[in-house]
PDB file of N, CA and C in Angstrom:
ATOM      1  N   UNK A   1      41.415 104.788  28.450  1.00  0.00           N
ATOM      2  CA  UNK A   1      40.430 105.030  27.413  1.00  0.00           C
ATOM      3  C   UNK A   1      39.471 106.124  27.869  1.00  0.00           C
ATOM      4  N   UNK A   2      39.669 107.182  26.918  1.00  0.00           N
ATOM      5  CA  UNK A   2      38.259 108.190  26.962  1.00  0.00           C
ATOM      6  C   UNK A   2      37.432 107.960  26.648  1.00  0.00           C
ATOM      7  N   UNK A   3      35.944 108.202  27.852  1.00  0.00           N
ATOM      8  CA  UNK A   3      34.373 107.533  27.200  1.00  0.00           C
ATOM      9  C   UNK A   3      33.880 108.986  27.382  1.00  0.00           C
ATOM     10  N   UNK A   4      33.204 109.479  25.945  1.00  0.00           N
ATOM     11  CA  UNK A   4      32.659 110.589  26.163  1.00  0.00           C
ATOM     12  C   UNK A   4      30.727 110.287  26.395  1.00  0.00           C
ATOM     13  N   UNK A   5      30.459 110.591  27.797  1.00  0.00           N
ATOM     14  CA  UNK A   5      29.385 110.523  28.344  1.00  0.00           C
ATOM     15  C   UNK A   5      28.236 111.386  28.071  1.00  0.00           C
ATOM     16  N   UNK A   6      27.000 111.208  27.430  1.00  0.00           N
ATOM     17  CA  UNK A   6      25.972 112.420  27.130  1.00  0.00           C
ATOM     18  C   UNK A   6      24.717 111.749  28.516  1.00  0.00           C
ATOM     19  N   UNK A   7      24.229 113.020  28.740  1.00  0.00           N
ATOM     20  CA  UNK A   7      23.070 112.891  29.747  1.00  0.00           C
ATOM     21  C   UNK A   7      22.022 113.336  28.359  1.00  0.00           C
ATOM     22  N   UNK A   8      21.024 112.533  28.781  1.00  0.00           N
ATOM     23  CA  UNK A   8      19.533 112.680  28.140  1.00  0.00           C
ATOM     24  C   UNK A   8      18.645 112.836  29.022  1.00  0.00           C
ATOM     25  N   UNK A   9      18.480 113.841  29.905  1.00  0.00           N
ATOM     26  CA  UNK A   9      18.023 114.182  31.057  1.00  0.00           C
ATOM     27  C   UNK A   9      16.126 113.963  30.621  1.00  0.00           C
ATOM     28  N   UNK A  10      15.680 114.247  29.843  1.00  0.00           N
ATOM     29  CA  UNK A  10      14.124 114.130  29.525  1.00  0.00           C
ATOM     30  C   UNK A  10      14.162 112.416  29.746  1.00  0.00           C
ATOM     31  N   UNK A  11      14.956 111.579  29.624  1.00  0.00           N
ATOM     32  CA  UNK A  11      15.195 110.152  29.078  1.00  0.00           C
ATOM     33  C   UNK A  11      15.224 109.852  30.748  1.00  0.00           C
ATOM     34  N   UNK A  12      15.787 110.448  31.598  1.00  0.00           N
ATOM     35  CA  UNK A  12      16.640 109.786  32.704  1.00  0.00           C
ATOM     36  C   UNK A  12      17.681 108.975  32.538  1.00  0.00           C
ATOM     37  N   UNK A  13      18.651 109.396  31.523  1.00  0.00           N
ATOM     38  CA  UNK A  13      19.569 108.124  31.111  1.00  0.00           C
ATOM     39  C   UNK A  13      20.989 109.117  30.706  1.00  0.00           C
ATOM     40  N   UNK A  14      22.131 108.758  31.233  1.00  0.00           N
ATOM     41  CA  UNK A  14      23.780 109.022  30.871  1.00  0.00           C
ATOM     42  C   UNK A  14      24.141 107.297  29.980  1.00  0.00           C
ATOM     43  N   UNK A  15      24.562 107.802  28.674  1.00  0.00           N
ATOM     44  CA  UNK A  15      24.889 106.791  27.782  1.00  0.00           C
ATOM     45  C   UNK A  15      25.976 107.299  27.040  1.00  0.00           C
ATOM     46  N   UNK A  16      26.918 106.312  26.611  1.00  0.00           N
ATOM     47  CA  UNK A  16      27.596 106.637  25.978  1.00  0.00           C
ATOM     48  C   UNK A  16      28.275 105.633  24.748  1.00  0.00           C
ATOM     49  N   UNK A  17      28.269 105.917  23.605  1.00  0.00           N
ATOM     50  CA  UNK A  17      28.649 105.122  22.191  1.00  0.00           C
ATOM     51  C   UNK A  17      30.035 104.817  22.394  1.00  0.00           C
ATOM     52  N   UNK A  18      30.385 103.116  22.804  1.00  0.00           N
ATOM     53  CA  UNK A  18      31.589 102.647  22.554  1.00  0.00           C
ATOM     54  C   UNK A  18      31.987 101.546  21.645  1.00  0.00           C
ATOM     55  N   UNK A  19      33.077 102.156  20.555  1.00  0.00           N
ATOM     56  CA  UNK A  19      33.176 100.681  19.873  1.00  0.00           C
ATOM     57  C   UNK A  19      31.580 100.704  19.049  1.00  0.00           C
ATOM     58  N   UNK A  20      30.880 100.893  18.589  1.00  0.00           N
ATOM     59  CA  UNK A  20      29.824 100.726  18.343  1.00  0.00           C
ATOM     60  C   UNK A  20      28.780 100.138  19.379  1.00  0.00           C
ATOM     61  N   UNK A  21      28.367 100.431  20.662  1.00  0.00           N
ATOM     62  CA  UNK A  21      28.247  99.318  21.129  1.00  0.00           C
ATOM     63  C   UNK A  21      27.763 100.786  22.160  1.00  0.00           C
ATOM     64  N   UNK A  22      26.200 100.777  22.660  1.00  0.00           N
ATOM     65  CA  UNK A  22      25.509 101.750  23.714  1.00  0.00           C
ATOM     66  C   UNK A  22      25.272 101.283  24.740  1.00  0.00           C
ATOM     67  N   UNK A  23      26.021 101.991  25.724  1.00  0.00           N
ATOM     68  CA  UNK A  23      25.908 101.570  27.029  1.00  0.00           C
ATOM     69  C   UNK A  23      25.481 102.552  27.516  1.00  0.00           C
ATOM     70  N   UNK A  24      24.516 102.212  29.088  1.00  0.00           N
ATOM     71  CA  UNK A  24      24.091 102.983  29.651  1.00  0.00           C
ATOM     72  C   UNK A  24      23.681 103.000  31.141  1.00  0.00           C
ATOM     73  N   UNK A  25      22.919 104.252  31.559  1.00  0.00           N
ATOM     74  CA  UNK A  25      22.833 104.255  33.323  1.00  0.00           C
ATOM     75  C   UNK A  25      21.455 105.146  33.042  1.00  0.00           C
ATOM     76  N   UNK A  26      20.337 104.236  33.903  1.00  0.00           N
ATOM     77  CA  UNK A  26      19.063 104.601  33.416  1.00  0.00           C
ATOM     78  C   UNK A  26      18.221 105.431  35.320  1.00  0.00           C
ATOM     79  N   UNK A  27      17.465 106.423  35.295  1.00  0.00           N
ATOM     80  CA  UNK A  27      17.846 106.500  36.474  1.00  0.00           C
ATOM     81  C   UNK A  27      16.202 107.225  36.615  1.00  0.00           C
ATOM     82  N   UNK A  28      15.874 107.192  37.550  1.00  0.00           N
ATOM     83  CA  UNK A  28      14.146 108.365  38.131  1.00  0.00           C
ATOM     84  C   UNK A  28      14.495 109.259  38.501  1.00  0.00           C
ATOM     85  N   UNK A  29      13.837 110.148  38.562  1.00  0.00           N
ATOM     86  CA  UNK A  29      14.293 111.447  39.571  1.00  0.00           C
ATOM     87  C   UNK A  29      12.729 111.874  39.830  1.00  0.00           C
ATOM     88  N   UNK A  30      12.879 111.533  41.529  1.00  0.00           N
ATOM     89  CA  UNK A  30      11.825 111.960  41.950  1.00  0.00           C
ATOM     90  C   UNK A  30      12.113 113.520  43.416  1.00  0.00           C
ATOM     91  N   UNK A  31      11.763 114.488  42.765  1.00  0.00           N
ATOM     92  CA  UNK A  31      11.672 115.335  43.712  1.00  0.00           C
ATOM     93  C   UNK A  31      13.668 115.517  43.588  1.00  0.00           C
ATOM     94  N   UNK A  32      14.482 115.758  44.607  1.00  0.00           N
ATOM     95  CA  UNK A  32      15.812 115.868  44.554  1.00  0.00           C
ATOM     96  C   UNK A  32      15.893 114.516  44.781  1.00  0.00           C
ATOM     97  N   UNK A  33      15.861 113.640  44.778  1.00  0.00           N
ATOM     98  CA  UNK A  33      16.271 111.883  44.288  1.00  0.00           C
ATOM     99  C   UNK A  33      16.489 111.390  43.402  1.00  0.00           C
ATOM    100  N   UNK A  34      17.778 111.214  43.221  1.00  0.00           N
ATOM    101  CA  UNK A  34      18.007 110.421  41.881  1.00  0.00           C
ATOM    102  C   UNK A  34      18.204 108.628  42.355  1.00  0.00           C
ATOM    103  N   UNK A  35      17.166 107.938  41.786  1.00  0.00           N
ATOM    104  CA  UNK A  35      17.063 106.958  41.708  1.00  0.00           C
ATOM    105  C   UNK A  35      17.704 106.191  40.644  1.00  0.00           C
ATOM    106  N   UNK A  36      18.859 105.140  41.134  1.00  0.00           N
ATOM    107  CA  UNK A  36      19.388 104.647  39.501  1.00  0.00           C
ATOM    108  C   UNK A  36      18.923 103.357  39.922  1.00  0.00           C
ATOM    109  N   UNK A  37      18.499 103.244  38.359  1.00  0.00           N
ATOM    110  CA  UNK A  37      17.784 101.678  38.367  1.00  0.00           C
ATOM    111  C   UNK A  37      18.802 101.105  37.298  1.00  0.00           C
ATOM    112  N   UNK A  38      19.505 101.078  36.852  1.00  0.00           N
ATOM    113  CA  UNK A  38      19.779 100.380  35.449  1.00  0.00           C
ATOM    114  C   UNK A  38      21.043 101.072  35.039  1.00  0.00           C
ATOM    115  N   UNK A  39      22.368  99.779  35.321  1.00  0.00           N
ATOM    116  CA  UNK A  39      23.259 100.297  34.615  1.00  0.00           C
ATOM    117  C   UNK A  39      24.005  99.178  33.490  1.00  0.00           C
ATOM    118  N   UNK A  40      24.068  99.174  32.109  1.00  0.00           N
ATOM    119  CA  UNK A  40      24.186  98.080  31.190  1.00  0.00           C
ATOM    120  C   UNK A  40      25.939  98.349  30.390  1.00  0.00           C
ATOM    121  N   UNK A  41      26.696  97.724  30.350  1.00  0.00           N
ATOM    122  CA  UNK A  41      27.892  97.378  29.548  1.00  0.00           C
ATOM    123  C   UNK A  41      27.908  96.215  28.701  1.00  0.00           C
ATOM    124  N   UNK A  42      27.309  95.844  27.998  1.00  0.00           N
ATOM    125  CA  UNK A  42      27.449  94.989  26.896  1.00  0.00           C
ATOM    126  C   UNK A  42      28.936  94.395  27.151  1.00  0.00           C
ATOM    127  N   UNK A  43      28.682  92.823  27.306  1.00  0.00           N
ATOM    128  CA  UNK A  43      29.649  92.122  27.375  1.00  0.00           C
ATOM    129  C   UNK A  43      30.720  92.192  26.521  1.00  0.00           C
ATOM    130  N   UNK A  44      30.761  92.645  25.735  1.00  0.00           N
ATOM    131  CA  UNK A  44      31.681  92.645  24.211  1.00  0.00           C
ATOM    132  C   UNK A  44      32.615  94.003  24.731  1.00  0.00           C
ATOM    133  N   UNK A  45      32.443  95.092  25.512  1.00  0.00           N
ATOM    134  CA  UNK A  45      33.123  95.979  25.872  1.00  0.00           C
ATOM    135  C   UNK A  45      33.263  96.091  27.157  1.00  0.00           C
ATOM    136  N   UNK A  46      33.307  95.090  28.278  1.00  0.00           N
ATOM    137  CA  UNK A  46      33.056  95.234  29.775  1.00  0.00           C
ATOM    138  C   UNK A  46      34.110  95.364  29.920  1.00  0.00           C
ATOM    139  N   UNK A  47      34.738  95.455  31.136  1.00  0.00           N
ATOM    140  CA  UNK A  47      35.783  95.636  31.686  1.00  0.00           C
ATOM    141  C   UNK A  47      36.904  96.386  31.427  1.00  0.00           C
ATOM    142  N   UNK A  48      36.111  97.670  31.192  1.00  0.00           N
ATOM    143  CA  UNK A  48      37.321  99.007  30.218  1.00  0.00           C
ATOM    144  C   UNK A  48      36.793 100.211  31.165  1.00  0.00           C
ATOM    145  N   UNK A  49      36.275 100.116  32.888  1.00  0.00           N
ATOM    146  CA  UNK A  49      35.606 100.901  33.234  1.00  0.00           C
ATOM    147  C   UNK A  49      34.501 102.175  32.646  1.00  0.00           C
ATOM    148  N   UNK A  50      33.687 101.198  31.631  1.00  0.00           N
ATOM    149  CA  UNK A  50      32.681 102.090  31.416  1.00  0.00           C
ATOM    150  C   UNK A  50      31.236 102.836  32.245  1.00  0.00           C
ATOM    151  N   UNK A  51      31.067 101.887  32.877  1.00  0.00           N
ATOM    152  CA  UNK A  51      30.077 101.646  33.724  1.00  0.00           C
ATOM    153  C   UNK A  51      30.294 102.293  34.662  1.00  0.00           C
ATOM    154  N   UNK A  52      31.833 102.557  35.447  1.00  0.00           N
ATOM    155  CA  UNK A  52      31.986 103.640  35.998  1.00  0.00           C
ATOM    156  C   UNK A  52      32.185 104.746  35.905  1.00  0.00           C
ATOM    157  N   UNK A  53      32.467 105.447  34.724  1.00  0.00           N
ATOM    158  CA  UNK A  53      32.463 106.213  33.909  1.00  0.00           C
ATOM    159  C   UNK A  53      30.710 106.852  34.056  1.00  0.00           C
ATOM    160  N   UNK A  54      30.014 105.904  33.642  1.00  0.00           N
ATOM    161  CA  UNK A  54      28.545 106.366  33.587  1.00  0.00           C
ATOM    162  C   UNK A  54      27.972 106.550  35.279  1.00  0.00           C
ATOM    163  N   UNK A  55      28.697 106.285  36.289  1.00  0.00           N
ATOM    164  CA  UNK A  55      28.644 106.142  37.381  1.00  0.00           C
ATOM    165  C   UNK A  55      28.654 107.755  38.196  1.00  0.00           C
ATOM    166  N   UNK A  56      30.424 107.993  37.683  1.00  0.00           N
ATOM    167  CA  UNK A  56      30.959 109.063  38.065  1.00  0.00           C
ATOM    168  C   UNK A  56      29.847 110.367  37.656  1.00  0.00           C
ATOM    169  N   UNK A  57      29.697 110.003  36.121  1.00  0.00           N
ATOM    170  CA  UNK A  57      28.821 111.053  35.403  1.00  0.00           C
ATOM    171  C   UNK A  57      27.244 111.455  36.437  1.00  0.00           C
ATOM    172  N   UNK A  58      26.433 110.559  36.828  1.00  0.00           N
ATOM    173  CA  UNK A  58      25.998 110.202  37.498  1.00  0.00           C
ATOM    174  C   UNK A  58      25.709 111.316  39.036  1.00  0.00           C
ATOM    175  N   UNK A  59      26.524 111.015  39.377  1.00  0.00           N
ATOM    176  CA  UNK A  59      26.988 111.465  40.406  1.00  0.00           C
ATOM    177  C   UNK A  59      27.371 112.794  40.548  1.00  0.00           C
ATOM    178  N   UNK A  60      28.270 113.263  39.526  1.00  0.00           N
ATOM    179  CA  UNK A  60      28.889 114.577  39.839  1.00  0.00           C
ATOM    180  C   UNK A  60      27.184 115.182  38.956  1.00  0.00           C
ATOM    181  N   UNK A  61      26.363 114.982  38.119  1.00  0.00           N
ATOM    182  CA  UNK A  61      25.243 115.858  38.109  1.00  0.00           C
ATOM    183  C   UNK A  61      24.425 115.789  39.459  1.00  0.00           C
ATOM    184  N   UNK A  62      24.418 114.768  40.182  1.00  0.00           N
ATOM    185  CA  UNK A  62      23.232 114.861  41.320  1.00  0.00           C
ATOM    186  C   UNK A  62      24.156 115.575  42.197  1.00  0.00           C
ATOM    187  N   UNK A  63      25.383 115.831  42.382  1.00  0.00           N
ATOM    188  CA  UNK A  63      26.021 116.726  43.632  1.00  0.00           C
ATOM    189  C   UNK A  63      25.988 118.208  42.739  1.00  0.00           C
ATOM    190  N   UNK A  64      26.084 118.385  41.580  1.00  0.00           N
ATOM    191  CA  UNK A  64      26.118 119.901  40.852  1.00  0.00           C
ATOM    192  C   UNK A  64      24.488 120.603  41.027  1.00  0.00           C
ATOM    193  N   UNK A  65      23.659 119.339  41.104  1.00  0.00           N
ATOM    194  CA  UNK A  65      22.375 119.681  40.982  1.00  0.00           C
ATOM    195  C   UNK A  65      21.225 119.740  42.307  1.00  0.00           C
ATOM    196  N   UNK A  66      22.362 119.040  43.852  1.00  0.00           N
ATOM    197  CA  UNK A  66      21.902 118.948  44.738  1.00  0.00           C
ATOM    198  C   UNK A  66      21.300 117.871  45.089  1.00  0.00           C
ATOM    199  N   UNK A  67      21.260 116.914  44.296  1.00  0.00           N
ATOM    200  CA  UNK A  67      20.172 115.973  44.253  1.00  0.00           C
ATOM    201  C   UNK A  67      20.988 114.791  45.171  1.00  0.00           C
ATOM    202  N   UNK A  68      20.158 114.038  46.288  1.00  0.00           N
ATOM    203  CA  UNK A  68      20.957 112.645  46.664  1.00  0.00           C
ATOM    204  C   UNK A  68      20.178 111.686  45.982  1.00  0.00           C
ATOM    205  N   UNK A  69      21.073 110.285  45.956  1.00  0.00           N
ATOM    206  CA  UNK A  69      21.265 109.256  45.014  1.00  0.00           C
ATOM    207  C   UNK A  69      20.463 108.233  46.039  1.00  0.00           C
ATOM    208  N   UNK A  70      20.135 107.410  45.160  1.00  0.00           N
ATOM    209  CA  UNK A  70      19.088 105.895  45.617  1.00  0.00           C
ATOM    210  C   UNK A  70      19.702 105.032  44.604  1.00  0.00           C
ATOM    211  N   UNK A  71      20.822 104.584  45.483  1.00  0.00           N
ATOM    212  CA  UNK A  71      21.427 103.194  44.057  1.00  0.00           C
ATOM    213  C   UNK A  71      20.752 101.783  43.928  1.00  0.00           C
ATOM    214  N   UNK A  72      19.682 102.064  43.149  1.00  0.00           N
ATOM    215  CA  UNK A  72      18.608 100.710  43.642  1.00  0.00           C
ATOM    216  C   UNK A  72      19.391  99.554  42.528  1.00  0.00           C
ATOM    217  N   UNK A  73      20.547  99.790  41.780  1.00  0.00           N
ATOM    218  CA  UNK A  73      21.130  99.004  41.096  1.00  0.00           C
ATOM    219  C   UNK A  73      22.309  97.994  41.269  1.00  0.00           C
ATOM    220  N   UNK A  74      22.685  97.089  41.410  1.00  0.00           N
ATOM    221  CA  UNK A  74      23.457  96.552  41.816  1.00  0.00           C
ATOM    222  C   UNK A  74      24.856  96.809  41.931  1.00  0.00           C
ATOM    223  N   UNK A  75      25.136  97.084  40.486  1.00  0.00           N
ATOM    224  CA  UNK A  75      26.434  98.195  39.895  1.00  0.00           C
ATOM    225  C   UNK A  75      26.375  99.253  40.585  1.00  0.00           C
ATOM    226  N   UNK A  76      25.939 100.158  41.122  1.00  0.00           N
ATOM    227  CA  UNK A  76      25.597 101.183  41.668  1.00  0.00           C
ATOM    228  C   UNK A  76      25.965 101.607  43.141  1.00  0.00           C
ATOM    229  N   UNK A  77      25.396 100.505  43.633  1.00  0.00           N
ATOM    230  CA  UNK A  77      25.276  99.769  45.565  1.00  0.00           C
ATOM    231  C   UNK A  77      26.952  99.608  45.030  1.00  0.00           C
ATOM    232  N   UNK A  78      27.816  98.452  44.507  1.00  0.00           N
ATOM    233  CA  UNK A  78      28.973  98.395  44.449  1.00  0.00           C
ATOM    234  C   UNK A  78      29.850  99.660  44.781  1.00  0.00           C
ATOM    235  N   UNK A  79      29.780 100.427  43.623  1.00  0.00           N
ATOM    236  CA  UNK A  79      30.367 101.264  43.043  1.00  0.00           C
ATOM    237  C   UNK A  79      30.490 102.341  44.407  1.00  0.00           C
ATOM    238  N   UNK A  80      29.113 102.515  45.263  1.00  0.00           N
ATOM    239  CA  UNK A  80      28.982 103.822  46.184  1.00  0.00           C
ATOM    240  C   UNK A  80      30.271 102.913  47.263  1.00  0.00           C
ATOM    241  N   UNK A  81      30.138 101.506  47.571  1.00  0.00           N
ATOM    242  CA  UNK A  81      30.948 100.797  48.855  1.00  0.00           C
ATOM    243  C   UNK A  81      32.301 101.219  48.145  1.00  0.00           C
ATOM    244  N   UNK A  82      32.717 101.134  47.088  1.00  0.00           N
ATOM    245  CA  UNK A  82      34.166 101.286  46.476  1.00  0.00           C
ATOM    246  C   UNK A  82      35.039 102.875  46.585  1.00  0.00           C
ATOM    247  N   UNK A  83      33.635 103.585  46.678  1.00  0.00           N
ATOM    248  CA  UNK A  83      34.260 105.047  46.727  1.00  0.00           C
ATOM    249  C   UNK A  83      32.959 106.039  47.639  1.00  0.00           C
ATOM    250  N   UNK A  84      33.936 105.438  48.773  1.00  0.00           N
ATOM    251  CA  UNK A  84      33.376 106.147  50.388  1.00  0.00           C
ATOM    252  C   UNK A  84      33.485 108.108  50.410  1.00  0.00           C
ATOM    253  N   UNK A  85      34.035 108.366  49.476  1.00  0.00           N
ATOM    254  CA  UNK A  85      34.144 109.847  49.171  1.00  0.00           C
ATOM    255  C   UNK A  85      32.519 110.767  48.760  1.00  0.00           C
ATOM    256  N   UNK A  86      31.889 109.936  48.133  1.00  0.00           N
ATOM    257  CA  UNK A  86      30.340 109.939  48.039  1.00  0.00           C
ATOM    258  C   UNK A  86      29.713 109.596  48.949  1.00  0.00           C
ATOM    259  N   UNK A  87      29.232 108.665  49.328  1.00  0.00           N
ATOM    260  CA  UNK A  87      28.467 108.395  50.307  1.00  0.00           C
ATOM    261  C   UNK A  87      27.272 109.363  50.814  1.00  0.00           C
ATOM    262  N   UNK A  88      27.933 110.346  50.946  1.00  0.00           N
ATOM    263  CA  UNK A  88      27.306 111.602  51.458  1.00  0.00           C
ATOM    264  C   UNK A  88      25.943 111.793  50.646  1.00  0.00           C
ATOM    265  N   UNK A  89      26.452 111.414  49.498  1.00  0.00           N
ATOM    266  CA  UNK A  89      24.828 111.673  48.518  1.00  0.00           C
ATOM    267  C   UNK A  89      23.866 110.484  48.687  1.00  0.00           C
ATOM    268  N   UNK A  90      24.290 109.098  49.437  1.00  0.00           N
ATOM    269  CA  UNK A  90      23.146 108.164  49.669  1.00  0.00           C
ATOM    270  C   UNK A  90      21.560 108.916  50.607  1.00  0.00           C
ATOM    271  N   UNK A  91      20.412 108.274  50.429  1.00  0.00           N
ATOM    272  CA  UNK A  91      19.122 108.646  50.833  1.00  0.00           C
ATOM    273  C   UNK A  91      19.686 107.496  52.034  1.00  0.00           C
TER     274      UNK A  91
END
């Protein structure tokens, strides 16, 4: 399944409309730190890797943009142990 991902960068937030149904990855940016606090999949669409999807998105802007990551989110902390290829962007 294709999830087409929008950044709302004034927002701090990558969301994306599935199924009717807005999910999202809510995040700070302080200085080159991207802090993610908040990542949500509505139970009704979980487990279709969306969340990583909003993850990846995530990520490839803070490495395009220089920025390292603070996964203060639970989903997040997971997601960095699952794919050791990042890492590099942890504070």
């Amino acid at each position: 399944m294709e999830v087409v991902i929008e950044h709302a960068a004034a927002a701090g937030r990558f969301f994306a409309q599935v199924n009717g149904y807005q999910c999202v990855l809510d995040y700070r940016l302080t200085g080159d730190r991207m802090s993610i606090v908040h990542t949500w999949v509505p139970a009704q669409i979980g487990g279709r890797g969306i969340a990583a999807s909003l993850t990846r998105a995530a990520v490839d802007a803070a490495r395009t943009a220089g920025w390292k990551i603070e996964p203060l989110c639970s989903y997040a902390r997971v997601w960095f142990e699952r794919h050791p290829e990042h890492r590099d962007l942890l504070t």
